[in-house]
N, C-alpha and C. Protein backbone atom coordinates (compact mmCIF):
# COMPACT_ATOMS: atom_id res chain seq x y z
N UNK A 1 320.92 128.25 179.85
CA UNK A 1 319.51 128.60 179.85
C UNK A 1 318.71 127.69 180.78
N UNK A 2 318.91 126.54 180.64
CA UNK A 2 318.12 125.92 182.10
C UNK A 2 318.21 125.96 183.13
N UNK A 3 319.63 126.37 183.36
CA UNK A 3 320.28 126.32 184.67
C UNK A 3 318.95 127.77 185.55
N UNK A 4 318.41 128.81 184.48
CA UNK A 4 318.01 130.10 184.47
C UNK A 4 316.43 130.06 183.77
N UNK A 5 315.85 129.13 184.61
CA UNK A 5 314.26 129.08 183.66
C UNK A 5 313.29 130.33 183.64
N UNK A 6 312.62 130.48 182.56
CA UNK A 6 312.05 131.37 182.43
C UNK A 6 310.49 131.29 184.20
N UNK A 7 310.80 132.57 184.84
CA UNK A 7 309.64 132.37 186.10
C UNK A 7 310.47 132.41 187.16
N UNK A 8 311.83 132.48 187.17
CA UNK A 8 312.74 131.99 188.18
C UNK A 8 312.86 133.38 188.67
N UNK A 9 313.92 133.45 189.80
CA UNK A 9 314.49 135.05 190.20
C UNK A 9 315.54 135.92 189.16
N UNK A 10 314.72 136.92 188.74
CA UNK A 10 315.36 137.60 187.80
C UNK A 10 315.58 137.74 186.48
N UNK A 11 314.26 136.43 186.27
CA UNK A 11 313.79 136.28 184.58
C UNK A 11 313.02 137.24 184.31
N UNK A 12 312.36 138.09 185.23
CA UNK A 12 311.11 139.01 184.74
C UNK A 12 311.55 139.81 183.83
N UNK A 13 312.70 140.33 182.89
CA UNK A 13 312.61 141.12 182.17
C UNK A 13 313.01 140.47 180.69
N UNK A 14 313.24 139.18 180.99
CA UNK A 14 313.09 138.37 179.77
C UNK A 14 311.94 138.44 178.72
N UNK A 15 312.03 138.25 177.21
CA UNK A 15 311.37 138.02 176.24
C UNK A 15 310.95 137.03 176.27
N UNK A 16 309.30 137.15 176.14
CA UNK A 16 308.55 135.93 176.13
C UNK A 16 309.02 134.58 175.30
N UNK A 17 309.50 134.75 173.99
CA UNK A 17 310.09 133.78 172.95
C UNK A 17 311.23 133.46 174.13
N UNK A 18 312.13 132.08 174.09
CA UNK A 18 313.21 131.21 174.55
C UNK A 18 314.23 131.60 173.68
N UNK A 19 313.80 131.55 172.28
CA UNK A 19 314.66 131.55 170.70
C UNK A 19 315.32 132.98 171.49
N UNK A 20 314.79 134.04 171.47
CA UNK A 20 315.46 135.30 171.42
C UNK A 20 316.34 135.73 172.57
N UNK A 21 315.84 134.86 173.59
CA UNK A 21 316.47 135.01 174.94
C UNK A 21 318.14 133.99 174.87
N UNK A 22 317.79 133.22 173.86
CA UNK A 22 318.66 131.74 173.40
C UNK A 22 319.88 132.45 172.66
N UNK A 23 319.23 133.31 171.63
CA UNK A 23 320.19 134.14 170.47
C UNK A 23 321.23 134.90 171.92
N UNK A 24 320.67 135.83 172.21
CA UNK A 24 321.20 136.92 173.15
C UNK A 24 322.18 136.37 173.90
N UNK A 25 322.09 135.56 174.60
CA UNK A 25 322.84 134.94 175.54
C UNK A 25 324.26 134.05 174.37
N UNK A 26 323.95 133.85 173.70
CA UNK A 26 325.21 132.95 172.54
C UNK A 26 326.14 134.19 172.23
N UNK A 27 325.42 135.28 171.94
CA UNK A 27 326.10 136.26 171.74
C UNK A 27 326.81 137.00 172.64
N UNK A 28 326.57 137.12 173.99
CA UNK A 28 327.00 137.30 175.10
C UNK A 28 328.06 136.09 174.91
N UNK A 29 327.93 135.12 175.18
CA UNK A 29 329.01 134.01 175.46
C UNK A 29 330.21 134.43 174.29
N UNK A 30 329.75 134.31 173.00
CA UNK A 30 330.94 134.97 171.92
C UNK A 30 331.72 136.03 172.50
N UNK A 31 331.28 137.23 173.05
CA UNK A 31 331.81 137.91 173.73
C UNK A 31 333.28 137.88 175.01
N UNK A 32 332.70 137.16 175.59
CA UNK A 32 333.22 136.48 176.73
C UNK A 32 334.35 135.47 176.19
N UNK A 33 334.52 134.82 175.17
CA UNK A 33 335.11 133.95 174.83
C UNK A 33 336.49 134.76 174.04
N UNK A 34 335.80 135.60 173.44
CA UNK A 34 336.92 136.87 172.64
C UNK A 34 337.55 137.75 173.72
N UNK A 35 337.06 137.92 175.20
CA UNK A 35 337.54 139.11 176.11
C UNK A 35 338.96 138.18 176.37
N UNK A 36 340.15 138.93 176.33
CA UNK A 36 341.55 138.22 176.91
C UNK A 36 341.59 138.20 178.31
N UNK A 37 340.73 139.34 179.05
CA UNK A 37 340.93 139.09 180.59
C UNK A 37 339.68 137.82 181.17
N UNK A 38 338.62 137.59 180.28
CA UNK A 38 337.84 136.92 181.41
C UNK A 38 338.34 135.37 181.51
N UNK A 39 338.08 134.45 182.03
CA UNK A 39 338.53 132.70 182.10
C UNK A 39 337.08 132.25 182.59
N UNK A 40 337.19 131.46 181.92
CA UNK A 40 335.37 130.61 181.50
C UNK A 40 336.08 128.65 181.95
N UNK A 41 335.38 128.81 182.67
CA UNK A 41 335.37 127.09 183.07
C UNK A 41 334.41 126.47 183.02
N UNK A 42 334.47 124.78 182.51
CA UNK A 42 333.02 124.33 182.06
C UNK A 42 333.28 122.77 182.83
N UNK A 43 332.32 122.28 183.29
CA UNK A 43 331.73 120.71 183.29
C UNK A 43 331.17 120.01 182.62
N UNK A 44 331.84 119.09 181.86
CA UNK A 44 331.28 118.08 180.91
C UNK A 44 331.01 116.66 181.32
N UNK A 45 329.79 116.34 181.00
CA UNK A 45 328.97 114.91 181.49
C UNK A 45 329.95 114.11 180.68
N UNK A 46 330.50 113.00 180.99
CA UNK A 46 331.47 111.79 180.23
C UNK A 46 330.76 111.44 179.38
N UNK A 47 329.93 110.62 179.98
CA UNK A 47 328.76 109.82 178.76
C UNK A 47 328.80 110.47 177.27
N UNK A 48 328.22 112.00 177.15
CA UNK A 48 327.19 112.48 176.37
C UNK A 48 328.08 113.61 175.71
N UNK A 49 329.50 114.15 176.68
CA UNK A 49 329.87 115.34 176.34
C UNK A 49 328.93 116.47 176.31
N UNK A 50 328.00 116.56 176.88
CA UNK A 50 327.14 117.58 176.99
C UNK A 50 328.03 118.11 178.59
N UNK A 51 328.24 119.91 178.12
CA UNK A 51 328.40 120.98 179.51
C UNK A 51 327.15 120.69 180.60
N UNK A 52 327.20 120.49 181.39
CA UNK A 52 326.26 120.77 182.50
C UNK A 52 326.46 121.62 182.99
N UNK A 53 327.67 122.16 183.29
CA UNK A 53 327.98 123.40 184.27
C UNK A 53 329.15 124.17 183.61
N UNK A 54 329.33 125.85 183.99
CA UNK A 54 330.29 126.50 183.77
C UNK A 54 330.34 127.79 184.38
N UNK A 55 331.44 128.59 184.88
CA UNK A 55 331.54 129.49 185.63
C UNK A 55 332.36 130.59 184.68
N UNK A 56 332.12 132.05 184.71
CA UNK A 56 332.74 132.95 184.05
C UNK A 56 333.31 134.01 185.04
N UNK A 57 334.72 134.04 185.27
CA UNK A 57 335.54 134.68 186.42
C UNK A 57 336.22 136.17 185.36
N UNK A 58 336.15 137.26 186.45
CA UNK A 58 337.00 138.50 185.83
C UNK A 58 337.76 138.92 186.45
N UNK A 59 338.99 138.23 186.60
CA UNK A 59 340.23 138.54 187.19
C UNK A 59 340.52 139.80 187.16
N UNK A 60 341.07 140.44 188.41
CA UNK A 60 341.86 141.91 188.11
C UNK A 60 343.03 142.13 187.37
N UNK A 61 343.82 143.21 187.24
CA UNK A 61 344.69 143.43 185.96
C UNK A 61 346.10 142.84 186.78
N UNK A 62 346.04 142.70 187.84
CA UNK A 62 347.15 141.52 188.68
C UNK A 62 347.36 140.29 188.89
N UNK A 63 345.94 139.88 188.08
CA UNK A 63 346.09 138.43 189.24
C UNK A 63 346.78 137.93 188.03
N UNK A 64 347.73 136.60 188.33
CA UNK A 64 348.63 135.56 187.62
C UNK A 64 347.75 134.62 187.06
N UNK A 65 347.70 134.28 188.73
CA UNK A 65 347.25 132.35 188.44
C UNK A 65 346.78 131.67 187.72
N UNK A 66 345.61 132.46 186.75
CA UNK A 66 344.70 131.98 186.00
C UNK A 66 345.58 132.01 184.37
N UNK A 67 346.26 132.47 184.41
CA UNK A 67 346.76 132.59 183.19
C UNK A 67 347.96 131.87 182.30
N UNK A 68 348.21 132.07 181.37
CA UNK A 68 349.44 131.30 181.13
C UNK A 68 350.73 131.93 180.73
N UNK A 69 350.44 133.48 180.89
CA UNK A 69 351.36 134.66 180.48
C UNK A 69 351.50 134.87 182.05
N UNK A 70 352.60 135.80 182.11
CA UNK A 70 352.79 136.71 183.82
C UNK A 70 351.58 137.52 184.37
N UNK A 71 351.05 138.28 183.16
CA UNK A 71 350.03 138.92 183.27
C UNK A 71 348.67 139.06 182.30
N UNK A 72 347.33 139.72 182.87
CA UNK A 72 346.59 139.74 181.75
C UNK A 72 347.22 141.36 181.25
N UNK A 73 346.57 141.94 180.15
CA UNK A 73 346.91 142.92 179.73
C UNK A 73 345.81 143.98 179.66
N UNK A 74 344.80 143.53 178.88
CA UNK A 74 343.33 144.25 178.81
C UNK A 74 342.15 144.70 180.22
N UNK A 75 341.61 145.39 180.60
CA UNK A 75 340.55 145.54 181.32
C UNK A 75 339.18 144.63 180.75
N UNK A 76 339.04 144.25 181.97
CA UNK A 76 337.80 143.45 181.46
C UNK A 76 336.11 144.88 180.85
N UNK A 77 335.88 144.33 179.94
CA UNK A 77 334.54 145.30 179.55
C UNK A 77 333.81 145.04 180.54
N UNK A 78 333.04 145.89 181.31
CA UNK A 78 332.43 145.97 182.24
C UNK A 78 330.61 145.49 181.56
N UNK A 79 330.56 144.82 181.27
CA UNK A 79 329.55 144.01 180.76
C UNK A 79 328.31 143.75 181.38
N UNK A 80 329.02 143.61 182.95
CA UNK A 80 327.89 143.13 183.76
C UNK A 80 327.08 144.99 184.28
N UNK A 81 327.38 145.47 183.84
CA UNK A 81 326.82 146.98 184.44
C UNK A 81 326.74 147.93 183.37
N UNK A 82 327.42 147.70 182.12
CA UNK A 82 327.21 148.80 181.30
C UNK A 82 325.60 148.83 180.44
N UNK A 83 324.49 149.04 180.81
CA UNK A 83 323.48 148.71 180.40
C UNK A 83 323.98 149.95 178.74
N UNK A 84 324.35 150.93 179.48
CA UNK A 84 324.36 152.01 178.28
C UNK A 84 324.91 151.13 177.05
N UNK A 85 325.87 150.49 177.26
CA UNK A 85 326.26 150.08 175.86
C UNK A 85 325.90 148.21 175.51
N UNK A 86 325.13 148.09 176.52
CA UNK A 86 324.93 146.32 176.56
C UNK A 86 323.51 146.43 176.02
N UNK A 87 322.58 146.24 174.98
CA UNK A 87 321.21 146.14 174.99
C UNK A 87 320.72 144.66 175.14
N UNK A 88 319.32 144.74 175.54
CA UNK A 88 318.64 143.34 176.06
C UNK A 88 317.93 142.80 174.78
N UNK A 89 317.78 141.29 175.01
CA UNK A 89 316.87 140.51 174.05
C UNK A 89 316.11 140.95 173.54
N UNK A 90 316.21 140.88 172.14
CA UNK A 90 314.68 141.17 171.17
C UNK A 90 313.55 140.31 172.21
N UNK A 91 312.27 141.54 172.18
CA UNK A 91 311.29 141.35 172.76
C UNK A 91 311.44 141.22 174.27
N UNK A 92 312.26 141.50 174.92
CA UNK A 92 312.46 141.81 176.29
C UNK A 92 312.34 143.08 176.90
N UNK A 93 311.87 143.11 178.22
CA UNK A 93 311.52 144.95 178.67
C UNK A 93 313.10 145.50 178.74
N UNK A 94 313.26 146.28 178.05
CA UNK A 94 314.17 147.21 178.02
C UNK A 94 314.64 148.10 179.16
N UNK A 95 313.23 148.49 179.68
CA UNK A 95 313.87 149.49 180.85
C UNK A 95 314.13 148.63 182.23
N UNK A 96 313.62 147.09 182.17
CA UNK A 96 313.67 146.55 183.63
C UNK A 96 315.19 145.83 183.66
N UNK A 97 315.47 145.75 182.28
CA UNK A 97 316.93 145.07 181.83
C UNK A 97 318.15 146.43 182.49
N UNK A 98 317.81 147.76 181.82
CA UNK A 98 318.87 148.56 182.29
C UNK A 98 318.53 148.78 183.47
N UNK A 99 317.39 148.93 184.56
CA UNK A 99 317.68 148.67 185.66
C UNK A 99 318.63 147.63 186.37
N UNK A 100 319.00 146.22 186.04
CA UNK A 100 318.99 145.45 186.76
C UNK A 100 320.72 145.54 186.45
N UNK A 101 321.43 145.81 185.22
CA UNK A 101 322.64 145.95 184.94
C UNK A 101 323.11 147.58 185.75
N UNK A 102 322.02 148.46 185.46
CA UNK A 102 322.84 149.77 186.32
C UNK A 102 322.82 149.44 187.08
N UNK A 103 322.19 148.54 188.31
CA UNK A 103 322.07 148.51 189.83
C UNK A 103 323.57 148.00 189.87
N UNK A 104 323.42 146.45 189.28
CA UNK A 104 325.09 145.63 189.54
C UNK A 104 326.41 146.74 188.88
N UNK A 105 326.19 147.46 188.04
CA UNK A 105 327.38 148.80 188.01
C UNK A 105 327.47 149.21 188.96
N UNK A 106 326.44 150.24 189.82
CA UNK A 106 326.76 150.98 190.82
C UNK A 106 327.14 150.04 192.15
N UNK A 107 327.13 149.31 192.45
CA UNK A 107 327.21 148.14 193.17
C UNK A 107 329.20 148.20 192.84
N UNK A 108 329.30 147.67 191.89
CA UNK A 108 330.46 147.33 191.37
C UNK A 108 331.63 148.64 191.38
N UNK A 109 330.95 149.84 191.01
CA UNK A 109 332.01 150.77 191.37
C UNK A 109 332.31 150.94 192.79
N UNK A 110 331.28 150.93 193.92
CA UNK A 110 331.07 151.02 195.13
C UNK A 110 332.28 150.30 195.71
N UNK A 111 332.24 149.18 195.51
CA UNK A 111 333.27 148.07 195.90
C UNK A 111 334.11 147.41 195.38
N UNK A 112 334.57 148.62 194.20
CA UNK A 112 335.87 148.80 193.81
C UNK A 112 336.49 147.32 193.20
N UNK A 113 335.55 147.13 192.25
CA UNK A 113 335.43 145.06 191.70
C UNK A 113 336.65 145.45 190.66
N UNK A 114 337.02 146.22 190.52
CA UNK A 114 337.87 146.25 189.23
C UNK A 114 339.78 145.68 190.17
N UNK A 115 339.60 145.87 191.46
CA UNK A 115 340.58 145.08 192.28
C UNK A 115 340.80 144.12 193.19
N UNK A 116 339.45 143.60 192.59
CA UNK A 116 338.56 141.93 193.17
C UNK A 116 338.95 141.10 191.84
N UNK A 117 338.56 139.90 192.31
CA UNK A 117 337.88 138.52 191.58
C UNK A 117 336.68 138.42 191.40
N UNK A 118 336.28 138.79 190.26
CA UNK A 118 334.58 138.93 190.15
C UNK A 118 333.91 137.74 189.61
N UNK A 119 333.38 136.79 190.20
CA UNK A 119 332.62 135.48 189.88
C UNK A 119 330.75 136.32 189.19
N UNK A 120 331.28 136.27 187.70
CA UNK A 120 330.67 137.00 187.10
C UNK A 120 329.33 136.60 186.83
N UNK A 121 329.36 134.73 187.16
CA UNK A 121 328.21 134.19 186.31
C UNK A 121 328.59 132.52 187.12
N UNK A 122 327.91 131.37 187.14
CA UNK A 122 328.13 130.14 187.57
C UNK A 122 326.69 129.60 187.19
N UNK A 123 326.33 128.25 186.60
CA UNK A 123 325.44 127.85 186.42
C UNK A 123 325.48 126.87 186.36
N UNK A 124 324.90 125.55 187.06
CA UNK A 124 324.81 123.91 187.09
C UNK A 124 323.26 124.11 186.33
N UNK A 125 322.99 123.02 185.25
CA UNK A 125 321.91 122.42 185.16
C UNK A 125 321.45 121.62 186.28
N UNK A 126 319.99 122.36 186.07
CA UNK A 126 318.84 121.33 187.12
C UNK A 126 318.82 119.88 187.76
N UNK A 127 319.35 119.38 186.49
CA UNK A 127 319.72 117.53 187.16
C UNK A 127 320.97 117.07 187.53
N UNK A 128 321.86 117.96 187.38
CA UNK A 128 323.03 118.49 188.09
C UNK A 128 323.12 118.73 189.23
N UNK A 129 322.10 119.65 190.20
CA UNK A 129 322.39 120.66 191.54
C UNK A 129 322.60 119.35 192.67
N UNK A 130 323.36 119.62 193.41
CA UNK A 130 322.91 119.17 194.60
C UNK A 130 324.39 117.77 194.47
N UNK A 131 324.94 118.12 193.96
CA UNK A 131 326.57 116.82 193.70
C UNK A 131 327.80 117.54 193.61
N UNK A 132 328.00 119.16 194.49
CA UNK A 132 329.07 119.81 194.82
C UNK A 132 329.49 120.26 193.55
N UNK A 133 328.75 120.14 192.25
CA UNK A 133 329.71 120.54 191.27
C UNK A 133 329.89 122.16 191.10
N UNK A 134 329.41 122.40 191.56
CA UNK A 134 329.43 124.51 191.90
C UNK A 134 330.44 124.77 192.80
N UNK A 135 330.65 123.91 193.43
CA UNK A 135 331.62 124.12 194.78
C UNK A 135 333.01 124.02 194.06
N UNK A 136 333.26 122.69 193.48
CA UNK A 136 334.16 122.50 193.13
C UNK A 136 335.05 123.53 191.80
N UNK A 137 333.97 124.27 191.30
CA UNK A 137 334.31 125.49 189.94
C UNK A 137 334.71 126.50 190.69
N UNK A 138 333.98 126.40 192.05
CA UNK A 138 334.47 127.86 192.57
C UNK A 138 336.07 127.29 193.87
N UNK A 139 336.31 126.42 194.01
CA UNK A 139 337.09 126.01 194.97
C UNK A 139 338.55 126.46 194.24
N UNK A 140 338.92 125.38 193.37
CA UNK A 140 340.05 125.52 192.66
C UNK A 140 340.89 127.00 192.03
N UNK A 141 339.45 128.08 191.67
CA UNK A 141 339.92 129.40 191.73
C UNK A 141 339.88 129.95 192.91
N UNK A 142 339.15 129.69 194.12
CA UNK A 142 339.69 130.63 194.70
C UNK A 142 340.82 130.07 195.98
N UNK A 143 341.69 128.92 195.59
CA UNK A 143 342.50 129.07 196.38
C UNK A 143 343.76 129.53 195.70
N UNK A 144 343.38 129.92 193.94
CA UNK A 144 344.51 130.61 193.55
C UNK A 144 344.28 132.15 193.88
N UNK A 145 342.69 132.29 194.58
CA UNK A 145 342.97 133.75 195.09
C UNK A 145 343.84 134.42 196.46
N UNK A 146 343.70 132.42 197.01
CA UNK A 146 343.86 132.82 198.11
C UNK A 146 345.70 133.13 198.21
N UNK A 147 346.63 132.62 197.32
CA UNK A 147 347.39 132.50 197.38
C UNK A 147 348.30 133.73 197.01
N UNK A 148 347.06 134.24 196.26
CA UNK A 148 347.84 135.50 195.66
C UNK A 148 346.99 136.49 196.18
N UNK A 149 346.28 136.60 197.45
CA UNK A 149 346.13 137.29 198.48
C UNK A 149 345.07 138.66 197.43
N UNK A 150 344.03 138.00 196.88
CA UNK A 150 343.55 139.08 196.10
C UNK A 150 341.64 138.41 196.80
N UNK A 151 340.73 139.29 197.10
CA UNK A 151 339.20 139.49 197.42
C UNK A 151 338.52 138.53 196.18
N UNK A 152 337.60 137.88 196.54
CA UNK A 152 336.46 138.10 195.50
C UNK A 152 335.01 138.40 195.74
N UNK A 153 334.45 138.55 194.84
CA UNK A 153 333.46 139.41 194.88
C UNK A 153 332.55 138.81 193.91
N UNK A 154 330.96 138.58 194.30
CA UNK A 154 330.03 137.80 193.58
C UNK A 154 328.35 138.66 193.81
N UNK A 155 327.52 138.64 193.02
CA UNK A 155 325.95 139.17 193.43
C UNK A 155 325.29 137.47 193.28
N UNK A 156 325.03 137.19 194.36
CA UNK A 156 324.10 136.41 194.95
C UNK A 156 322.36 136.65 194.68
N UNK A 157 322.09 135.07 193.94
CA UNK A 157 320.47 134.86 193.84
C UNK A 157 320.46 134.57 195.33
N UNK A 158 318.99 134.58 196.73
CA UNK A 158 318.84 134.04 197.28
C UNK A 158 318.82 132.81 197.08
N UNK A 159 319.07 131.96 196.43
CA UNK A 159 319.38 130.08 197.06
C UNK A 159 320.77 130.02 197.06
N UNK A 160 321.43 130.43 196.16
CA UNK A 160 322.70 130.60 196.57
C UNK A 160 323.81 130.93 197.22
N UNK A 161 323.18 131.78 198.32
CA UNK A 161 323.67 132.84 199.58
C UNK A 161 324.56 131.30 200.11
N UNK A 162 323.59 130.48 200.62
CA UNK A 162 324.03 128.79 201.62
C UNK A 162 325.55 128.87 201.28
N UNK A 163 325.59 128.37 199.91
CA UNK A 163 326.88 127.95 199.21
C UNK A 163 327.62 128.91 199.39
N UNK A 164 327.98 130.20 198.93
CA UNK A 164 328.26 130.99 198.94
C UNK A 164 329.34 131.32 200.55
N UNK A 165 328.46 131.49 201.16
CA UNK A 165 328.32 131.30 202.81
C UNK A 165 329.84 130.05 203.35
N UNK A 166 329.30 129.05 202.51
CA UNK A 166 330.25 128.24 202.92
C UNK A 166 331.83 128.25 202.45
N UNK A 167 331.65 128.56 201.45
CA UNK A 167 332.94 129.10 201.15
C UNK A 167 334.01 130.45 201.65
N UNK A 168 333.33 130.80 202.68
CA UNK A 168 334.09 132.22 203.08
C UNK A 168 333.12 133.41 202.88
N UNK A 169 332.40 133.18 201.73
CA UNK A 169 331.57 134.96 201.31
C UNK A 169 330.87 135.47 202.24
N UNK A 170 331.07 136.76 202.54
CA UNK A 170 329.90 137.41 203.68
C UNK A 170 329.31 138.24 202.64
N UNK A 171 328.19 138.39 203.54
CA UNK A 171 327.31 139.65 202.38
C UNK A 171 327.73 141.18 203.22
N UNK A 172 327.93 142.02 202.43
CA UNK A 172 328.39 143.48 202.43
C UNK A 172 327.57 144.09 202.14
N UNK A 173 326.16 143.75 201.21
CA UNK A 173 325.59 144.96 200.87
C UNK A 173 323.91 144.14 199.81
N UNK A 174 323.13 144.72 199.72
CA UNK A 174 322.12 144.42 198.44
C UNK A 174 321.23 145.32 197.63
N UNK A 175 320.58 144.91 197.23
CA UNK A 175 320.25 145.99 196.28
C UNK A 175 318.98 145.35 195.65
N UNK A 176 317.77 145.83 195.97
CA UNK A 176 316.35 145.63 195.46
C UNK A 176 315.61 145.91 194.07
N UNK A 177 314.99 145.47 193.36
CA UNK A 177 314.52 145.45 192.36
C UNK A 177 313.13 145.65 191.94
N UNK A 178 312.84 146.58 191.51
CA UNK A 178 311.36 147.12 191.31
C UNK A 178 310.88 146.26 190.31
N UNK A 179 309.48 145.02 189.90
CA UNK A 179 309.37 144.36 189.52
C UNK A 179 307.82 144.45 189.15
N UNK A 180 307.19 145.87 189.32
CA UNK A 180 305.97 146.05 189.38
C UNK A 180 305.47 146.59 187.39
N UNK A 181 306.70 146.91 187.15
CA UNK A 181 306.30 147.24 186.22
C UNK A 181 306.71 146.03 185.03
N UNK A 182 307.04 145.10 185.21
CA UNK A 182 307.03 143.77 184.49
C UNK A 182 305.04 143.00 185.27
N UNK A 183 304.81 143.89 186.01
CA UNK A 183 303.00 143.31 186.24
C UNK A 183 303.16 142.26 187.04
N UNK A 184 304.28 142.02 188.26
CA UNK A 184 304.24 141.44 188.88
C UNK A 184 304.78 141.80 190.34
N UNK A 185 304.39 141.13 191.27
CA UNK A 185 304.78 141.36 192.73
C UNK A 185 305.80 140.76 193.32
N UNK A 186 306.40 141.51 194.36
CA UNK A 186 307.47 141.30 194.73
C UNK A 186 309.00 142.28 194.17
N UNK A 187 309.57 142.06 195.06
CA UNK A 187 311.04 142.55 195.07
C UNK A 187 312.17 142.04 194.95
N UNK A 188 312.72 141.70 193.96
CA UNK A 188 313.70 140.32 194.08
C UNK A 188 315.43 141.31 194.87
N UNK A 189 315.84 140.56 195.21
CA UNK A 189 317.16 140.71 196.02
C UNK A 189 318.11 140.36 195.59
N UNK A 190 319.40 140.81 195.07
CA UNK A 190 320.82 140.46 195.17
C UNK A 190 321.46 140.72 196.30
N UNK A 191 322.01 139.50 196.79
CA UNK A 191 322.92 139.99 198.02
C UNK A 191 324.36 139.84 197.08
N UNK A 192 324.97 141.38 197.60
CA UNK A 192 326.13 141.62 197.07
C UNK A 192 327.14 140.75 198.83
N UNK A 193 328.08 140.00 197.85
CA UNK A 193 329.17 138.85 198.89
C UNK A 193 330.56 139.22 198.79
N UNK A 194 331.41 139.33 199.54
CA UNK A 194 332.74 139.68 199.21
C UNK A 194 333.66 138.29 200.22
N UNK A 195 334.93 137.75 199.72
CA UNK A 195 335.31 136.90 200.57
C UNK A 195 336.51 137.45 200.21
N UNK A 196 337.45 137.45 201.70
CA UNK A 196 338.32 137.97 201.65
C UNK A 196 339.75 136.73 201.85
N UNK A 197 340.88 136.79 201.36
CA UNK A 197 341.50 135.61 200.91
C UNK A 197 341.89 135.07 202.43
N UNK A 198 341.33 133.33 201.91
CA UNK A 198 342.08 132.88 203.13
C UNK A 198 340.48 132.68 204.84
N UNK A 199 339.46 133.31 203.92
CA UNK A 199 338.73 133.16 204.59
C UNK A 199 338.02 131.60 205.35
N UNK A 200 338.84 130.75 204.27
CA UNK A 200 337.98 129.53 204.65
C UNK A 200 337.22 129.11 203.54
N UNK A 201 337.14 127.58 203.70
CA UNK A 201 336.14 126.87 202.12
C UNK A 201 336.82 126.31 201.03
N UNK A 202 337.76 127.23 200.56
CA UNK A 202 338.55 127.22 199.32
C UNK A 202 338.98 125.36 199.83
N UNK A 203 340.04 125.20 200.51
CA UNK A 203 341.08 123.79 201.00
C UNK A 203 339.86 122.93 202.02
N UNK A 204 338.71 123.32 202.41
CA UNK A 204 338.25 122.67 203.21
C UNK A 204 337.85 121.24 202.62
């Protein structure tokens, strides 16, 4: 949740309360923690044992590396796009929420993510940014992508494009966001990124 402050790019359809936006998201994470295909990686401060950072990856129904069996078995729930069956935070706009999940669906069928590496989610806390620790969550997986010769595939906030960038990702595509009816201006942007294995970044 800090990593994602309320005012930021792509909070506008958030519930005014923190609490409800706080609940939603735990429950999402329960989710994620029960799926057998997704792999969740975290950064923990020594001192305090407090996470600062963690990344949520959705391997395709091939990839190995990440696992400790030959294979995964399950399809990942398409989570990030099924607005139909995903509902948003008590007290959150409803219709700007299933906009923003149908867009990343149609996005996602387009470019065929179900035979990608989908970097589903990544988040450093605020007093965190800026000490490679994003780099390093995304490095270590993807030179097991690179090895096993499989794409990945990410939707990009604009500040993140840089990083992104450096690791191999080009942008392929984006997709705009109507934001007028949350009573505010502007158009926020996902740049949809695809890196193809071997591109560079991963060993650099």
């Amino acid at each position: 949740m800090r990593a994602f402050p309320p005012g930021s790019d792509f909070t506008y359809w958030w519930p005014p309360a923190v609490e409800s936006m706080r609940a939603w998201q735990d429950e999402r994470i329960r989710g994620w923690v029960a799926n057998p295909r997704t792999r969740l990686f975290k950064v923990v401060e020594d001192a305090s044992g407090r996470m600062v950072a963690f990344a949520k990856w959705d391997p395709p129904a091939s990839f190995k590396g990440l696992d400790d069996e030959s294979a995964v078995e399950e399809p990942p729930k398409d989570e990030g796009g099924a607005a139909e069956a995903l509902r948003g935070p008590e007290g959150g706009n409803e219709e700007l929420f299933r906009d923003l999940f149908a867009g990343m669906k149609r996005l996602r069928e387009k470019w065929d993510v179900d035979e990608k590496l989908l970097l589903h989610m990544i988040a450093v806390g605020p007093e965190c940014r800026g000490r490679g620790i994003a780099t390093a969550l995304m490095k270590s997986v993807l030179e097991v992508a690179d090895a096993e010769g499989v794409p990945a595939y990410l939707e990009a906030l604009p500040l993140a494009v840089p990083l992104y960038r450096r690791l191999g990702f080009v942008g392929i595509d984006s997709v705009e966001f109507d934001i007028a009816k949350a009573g505010l201006e502007g158009r926020p942007v996902l740049t949809i990124m695809m890196r193809e294995p071997g591109a560079g970044g991963a060993s650099a």
